[in-house]
Protein backbone atom coordinates (compact mmCIF):
# COMPACT_ATOMS: atom_id res chain seq x y z
CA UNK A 1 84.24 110.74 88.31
CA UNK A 2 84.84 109.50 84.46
CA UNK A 3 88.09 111.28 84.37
CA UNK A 4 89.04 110.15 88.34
CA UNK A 5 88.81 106.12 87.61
CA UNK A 6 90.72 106.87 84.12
CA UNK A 7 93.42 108.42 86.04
CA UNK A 8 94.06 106.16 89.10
CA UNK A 9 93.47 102.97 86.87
CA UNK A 10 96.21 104.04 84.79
CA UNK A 11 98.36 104.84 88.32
CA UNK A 12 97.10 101.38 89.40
CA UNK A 13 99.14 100.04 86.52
CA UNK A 14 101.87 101.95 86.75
CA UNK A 15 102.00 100.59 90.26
CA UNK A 16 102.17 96.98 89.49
CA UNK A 17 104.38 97.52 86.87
CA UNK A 18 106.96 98.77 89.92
CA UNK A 19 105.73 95.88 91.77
CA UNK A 20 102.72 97.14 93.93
CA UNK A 21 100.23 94.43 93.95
CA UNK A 22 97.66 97.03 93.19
CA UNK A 23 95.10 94.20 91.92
CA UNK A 24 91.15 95.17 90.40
CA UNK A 25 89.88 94.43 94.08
CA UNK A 26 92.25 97.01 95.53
CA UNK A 27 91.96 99.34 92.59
CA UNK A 28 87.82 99.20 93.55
CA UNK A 29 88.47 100.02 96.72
CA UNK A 30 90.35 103.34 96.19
CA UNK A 31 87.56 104.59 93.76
CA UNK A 32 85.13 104.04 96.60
CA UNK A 33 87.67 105.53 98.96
CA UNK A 34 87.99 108.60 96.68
CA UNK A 35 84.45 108.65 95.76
CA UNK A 36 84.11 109.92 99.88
CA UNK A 37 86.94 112.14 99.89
CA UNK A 38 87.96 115.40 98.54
CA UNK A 39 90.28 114.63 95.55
CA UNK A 40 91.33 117.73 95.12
CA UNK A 41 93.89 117.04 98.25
CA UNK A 42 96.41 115.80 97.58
CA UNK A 43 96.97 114.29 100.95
CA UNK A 44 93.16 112.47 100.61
CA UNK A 45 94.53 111.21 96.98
CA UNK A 46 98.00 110.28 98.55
CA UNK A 47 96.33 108.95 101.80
CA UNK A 48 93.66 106.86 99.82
CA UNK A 49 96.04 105.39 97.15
CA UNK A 50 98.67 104.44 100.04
CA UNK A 51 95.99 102.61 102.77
CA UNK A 52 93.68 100.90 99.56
CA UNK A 53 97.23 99.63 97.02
CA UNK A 54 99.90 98.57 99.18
CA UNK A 55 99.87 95.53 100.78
CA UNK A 56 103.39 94.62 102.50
CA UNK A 57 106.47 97.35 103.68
CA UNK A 58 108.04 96.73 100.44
CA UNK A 59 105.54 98.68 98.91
CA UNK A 60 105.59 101.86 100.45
CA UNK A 61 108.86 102.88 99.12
CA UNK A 62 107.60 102.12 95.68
CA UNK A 63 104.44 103.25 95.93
CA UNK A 64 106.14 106.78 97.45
CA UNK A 65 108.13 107.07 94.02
CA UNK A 66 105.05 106.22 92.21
CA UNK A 67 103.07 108.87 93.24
CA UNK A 68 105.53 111.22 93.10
CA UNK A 69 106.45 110.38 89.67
CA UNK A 70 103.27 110.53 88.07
CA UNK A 71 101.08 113.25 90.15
CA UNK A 72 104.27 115.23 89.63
CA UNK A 73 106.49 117.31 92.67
CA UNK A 74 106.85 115.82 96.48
CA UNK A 75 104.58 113.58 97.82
CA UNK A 76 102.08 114.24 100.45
CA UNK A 77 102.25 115.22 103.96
CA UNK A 78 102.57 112.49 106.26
CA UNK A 79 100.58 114.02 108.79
CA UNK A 80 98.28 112.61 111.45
CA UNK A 81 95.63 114.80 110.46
CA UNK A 82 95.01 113.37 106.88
CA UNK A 83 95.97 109.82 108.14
CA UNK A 84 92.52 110.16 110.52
CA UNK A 85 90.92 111.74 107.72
CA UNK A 86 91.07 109.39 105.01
CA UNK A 87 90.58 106.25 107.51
CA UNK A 88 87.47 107.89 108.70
CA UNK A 89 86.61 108.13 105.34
CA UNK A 90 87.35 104.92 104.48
CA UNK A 91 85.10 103.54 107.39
CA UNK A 92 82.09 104.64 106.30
CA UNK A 93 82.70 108.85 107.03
CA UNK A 94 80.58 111.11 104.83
CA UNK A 95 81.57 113.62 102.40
CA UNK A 96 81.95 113.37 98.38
CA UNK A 97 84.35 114.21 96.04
CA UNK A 98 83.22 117.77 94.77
CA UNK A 99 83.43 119.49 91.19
CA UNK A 100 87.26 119.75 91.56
CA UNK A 101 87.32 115.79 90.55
CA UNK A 102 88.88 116.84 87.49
CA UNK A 103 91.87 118.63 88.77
CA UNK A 104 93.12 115.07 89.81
CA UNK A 105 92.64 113.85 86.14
CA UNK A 106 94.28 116.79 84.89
CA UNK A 107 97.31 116.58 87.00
CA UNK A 108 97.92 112.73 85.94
CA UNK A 109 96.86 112.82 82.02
CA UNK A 110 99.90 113.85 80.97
CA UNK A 111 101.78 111.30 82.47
CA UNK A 112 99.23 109.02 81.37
CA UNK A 113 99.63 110.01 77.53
CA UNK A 114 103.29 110.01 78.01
CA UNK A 115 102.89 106.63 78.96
CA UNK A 116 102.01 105.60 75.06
CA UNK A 117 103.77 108.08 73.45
CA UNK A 118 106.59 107.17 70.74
CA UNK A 119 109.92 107.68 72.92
CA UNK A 120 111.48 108.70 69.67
CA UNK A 121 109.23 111.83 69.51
CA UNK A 122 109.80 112.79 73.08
CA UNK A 123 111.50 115.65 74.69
CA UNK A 124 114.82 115.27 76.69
CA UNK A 125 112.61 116.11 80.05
CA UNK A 126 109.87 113.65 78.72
CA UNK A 127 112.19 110.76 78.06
CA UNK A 128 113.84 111.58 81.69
CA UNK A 129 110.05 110.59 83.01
CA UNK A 130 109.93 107.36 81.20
CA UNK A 131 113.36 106.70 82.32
CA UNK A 132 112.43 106.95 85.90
CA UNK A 133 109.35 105.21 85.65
CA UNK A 134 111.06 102.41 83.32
CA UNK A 135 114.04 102.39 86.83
CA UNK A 136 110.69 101.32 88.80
CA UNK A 137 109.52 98.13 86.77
CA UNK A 138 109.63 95.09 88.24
CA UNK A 139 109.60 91.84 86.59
CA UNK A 140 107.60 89.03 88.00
CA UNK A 141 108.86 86.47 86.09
CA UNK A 142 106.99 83.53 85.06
CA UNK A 143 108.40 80.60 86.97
CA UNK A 144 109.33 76.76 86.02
CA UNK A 145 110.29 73.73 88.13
CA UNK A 146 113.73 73.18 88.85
CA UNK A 147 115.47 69.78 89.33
CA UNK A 148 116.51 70.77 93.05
CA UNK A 149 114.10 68.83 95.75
CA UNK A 150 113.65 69.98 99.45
CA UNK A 151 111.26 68.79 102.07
CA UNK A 152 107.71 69.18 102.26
CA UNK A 153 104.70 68.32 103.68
CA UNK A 154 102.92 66.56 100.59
CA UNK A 155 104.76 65.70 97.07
CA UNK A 156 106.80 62.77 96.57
CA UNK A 157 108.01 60.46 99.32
CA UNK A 158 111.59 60.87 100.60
CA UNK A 159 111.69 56.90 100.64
CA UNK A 160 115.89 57.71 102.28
CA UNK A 161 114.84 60.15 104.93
CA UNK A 162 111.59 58.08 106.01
CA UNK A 163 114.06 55.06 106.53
CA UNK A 164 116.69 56.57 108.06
CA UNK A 165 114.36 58.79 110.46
CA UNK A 166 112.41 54.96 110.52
CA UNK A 167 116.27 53.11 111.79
CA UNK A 168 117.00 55.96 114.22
CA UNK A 169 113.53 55.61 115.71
CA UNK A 170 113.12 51.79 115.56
CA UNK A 171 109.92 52.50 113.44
CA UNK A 172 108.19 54.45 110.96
CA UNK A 173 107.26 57.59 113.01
CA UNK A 174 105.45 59.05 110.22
CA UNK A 175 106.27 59.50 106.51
CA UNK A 176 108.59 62.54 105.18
CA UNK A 177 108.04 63.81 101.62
CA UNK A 178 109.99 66.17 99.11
CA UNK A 179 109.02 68.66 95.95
CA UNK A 180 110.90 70.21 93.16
CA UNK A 181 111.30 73.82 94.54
CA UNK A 182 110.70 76.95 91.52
CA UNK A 183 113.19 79.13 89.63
CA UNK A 184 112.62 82.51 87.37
CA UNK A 185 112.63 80.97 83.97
CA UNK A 186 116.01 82.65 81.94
CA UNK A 187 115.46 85.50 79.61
CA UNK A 188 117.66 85.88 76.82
CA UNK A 189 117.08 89.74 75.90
CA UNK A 190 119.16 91.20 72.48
CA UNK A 191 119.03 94.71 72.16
CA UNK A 192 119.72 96.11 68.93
CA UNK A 193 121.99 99.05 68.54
CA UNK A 194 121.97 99.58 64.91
CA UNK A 195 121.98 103.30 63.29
CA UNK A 196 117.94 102.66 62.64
CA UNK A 197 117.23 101.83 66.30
CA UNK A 198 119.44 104.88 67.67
CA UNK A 199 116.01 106.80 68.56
CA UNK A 200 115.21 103.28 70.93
CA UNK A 201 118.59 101.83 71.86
CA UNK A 202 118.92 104.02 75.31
CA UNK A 203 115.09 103.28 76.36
CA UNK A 204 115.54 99.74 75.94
CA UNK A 205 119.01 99.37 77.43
CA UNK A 206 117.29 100.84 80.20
CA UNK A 207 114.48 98.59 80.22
CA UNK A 208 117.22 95.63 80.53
CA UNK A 209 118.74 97.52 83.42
CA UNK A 210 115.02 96.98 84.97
CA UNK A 211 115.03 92.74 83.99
CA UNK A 212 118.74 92.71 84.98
CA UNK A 213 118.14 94.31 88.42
CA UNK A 214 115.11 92.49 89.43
CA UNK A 215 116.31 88.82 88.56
CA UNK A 216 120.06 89.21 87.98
CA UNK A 217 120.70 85.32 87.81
CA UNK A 218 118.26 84.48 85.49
CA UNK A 219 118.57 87.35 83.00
CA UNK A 220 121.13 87.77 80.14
CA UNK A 221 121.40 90.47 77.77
CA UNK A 222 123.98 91.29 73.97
CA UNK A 223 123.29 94.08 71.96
CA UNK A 224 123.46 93.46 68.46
CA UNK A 225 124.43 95.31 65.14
CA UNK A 226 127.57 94.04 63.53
CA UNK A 227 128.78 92.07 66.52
CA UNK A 228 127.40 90.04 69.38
CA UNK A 229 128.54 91.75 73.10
CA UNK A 230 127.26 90.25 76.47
CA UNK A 231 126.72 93.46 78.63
CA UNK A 232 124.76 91.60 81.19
CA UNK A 233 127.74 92.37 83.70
CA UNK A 234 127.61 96.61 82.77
CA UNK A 235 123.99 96.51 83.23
CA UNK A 236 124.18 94.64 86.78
CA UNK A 237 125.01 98.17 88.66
CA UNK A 238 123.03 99.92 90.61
CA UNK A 239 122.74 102.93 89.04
CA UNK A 240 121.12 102.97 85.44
CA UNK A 241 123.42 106.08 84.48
CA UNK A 242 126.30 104.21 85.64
CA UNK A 243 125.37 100.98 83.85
CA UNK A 244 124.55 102.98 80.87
CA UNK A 245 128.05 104.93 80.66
CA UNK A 246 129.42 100.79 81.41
CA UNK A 247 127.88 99.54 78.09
CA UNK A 248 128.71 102.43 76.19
CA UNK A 249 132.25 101.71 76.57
CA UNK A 250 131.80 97.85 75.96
CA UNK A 251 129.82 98.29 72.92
CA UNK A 252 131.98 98.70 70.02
CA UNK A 253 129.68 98.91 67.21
CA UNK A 254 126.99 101.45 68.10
CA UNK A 255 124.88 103.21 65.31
CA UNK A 256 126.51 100.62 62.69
CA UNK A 257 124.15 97.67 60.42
CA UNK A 258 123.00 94.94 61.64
CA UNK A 259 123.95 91.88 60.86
CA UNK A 260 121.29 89.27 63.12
CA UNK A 261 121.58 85.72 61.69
CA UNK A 262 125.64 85.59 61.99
CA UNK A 263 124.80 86.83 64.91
CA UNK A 264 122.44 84.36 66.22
CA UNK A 265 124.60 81.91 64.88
CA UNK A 266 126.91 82.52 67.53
CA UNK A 267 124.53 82.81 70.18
CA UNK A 268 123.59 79.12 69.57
CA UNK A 269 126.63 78.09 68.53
CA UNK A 270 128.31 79.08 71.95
CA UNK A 271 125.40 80.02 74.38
CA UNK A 272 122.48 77.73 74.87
CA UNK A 273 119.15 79.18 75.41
CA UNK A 274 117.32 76.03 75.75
CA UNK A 275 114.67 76.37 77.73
CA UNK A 276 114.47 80.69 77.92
CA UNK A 277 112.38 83.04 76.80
CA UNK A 278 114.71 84.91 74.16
CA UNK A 279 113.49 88.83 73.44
CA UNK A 280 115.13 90.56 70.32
CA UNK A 281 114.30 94.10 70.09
CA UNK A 282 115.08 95.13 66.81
CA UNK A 283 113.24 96.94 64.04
CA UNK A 284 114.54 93.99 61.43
CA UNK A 285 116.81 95.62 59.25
CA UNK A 286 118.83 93.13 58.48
CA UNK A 287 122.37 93.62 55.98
CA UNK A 288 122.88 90.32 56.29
CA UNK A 289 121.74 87.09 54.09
CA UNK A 290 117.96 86.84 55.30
CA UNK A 291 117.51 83.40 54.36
CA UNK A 292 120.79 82.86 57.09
CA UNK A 293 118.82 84.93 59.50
CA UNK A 294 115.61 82.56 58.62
CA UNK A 295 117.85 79.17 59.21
CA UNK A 296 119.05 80.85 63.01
CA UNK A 297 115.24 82.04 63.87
CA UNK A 298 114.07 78.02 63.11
CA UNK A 299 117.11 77.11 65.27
CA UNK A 300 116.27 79.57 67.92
CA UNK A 301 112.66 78.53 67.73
CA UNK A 302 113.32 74.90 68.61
CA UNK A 303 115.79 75.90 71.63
CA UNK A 304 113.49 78.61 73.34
CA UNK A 305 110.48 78.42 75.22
CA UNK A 306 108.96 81.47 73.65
CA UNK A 307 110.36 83.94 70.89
CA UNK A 308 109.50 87.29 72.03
CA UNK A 309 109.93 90.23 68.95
CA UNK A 310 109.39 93.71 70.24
CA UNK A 311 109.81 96.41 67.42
CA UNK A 312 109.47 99.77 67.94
CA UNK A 313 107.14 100.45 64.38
CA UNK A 314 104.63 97.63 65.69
CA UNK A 315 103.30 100.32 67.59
CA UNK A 316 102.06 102.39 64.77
CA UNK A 317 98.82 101.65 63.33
CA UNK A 318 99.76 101.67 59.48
CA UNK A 319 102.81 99.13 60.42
CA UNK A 320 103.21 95.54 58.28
CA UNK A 321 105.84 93.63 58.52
CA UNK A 322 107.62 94.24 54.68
CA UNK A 323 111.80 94.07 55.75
CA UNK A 324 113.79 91.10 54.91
CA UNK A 325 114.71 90.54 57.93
CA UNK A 326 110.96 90.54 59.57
CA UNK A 327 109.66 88.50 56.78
CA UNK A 328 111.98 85.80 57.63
CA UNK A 329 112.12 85.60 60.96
CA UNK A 330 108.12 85.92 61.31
CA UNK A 331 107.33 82.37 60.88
CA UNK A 332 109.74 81.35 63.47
CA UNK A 333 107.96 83.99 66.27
CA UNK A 334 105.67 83.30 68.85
CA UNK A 335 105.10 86.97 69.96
CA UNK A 336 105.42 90.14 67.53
CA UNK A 337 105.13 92.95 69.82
CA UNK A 338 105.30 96.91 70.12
CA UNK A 339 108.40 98.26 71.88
CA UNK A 340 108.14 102.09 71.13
CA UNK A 341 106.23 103.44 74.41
CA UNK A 342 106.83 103.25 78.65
CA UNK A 343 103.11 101.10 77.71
CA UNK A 344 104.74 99.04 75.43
CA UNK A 345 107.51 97.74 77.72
CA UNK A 346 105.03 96.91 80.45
CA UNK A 347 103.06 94.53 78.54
CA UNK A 348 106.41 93.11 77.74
CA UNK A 349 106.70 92.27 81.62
CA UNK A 350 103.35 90.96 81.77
CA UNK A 351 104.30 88.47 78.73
CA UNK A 352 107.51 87.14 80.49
CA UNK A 353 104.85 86.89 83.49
CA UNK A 354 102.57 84.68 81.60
CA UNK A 355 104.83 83.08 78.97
CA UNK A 356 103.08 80.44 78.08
CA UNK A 357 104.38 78.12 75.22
CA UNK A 358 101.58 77.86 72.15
CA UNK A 359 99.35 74.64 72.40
């Protein structure tokens, strides 16, 4: 069963990274499901996964692309027959999962390795995969308080509605209260599209289709290289291949240098991020004046509530941060992180879930 909880922990994340809340309690309780059930079905697996992980309609659909996605083909029959089966089974029925365990582990390991694999190494078929899975993320944003207040039961007393309910009334009836309702907090996302992130600059573009599309308000996106461009607007279709072939024509300096600190400059120059979490995915080769790109990283830093790095060479093991442009921008991040692998870019959504400014 080594190579069973492997595999469906690693579909558990894959599920809340579309959104599932597929939480350690539920993921528990589809082991013990599967531990009674014949896992070489794929209609037990399917059956299992589906009654154990989801938890409201919303999660059905995305649990249904899930599946198919990373067990690979159609998914399971939706018959009565394995519905009874694997409910039976999951109240108490007997049976165990045999010696074919491992054909479920062998069916999902690839997708699982795929998962942390360097996009730039991957096939065109392969990087399809991540695209699709990368199409299913969904970004739970970390939340602040906004300045907007709306009735509640308990928070701060509504001294003008308690009075006037109080004069309409002819007395105090009971008291009425008010709270600061919640917003996504803003993410600021810069994709660069220099010649040295070509391998990355599609992945990540896509990945910003995925932020755009789940909070569209509250996220903003520019790729970077010679120029700043806003392509939040492109990226707001439906369709990432339609939103792709959108930027592409908005971009004008693909596969050129990169020139960061002018162009930070101008993002706090014109744009304020005060109070965002800003994300620059760039590998930090920087033709530019470092020590400029240093002065715009401390400006940044004192605007944003969190500087985010991801760079695609954090991911290797050997990696140190030697450029010009990483050594002075360093100081001025709170988060260097990978951004090479489908793995890579769900931790990102877990940081912007739990963004957290530094003590």
């Amino acid at each position: 069963m080594r190579d069973v909880v492997a595999t469906m922990t690693g579909f558990a994340r894959t599920l809340r990274a579309a959104g599932v809340a597929a939480d350690h309690e539920r993921t528990q309780n589809l082991l013990e499901a599967l531990g009674q059930l014949d896992v070489t079905r794929r209609d037990d697996v399917y059956w299992a996964g589906r009654l154990t992980l989801c938890a409201t309609p919303d999660d059905l659909s995305r649990y249904d692309r899930c599946f198919a996605a990373y067990f690979g083909g159609h998914r399971a029959s939706r018959g009565r027959t394995a519905t009874r089966t694997v409910i039976r089974h999951l109240a108490g029925g007997e049976g165990e999962a045999g010696e074919g365990a491992e054909s479920v582990a062998a069916t999902a390991s690839p997708v699982e390795v795929l998962r942390h694999r360097d996009v730039a190494g991957l096939t065109e078929a392969e990087r399809a995969e991540v695209h699709s899975l990368l199409a299913m993320l969904r970004d739970h944003r970390e939340r602040r308080r906004s300045r907007r207040l709306v009735a509640a039961h308990r928070g701060r007393l509504d001294q003008r509605r308690t009075i006037r309910e109080a004069l309409r009334k002819g007395e105090v009836a009971r008291l009425r209260y008010r709270r600061h309702t919640t917003r996504p907090r803003r993410v600021v996302l810069l994709v660069d599209v220099s010649g040295s992130m070509a391998p990355y600059s599609e992945t990540l573009l896509r990945f910003a289709h995925a932020l755009v599309r789940t909070e569209p308000r509250a996220t903003q996106v520019y790729s970077v290289g010679t120029r700043l461009t806003p392509i939040t607007v492109e990226l707001r279709h439906r369709d990432p291949g339609t939103a792709l072939a959108e930027v592409s024509k908005a971009v004008p300096d693909w596969s050129g240098g990169t020139r960061l600190g002018e162009e930070l400059r101008e993002l706090l120059g014109g744009r304020s991020v005060r109070g965002a979490i800003v994300v620059i995915a760039s590998d930090g080769w920087e033709r530019g004046d470092p020590g400029l790109l240093g002065e715009q990283m401390a400006r940044l830093a004192r605007q944003a509530h969190r500087v985010i790095w991801a760079n695609p060479h954090k991911g290797h093991v050997d990696y140190q941060p030697l450029t010009g442009g990483m050594r002075a921008a360093l100081p001025y991040i709170d988060d260097l992180v990978a951004g090479h692998s489908l793995a890579a870019y769900e931790d990102l959504c877990e940081r912007l879930s739990h963004a957290r400014r530094p003590a």
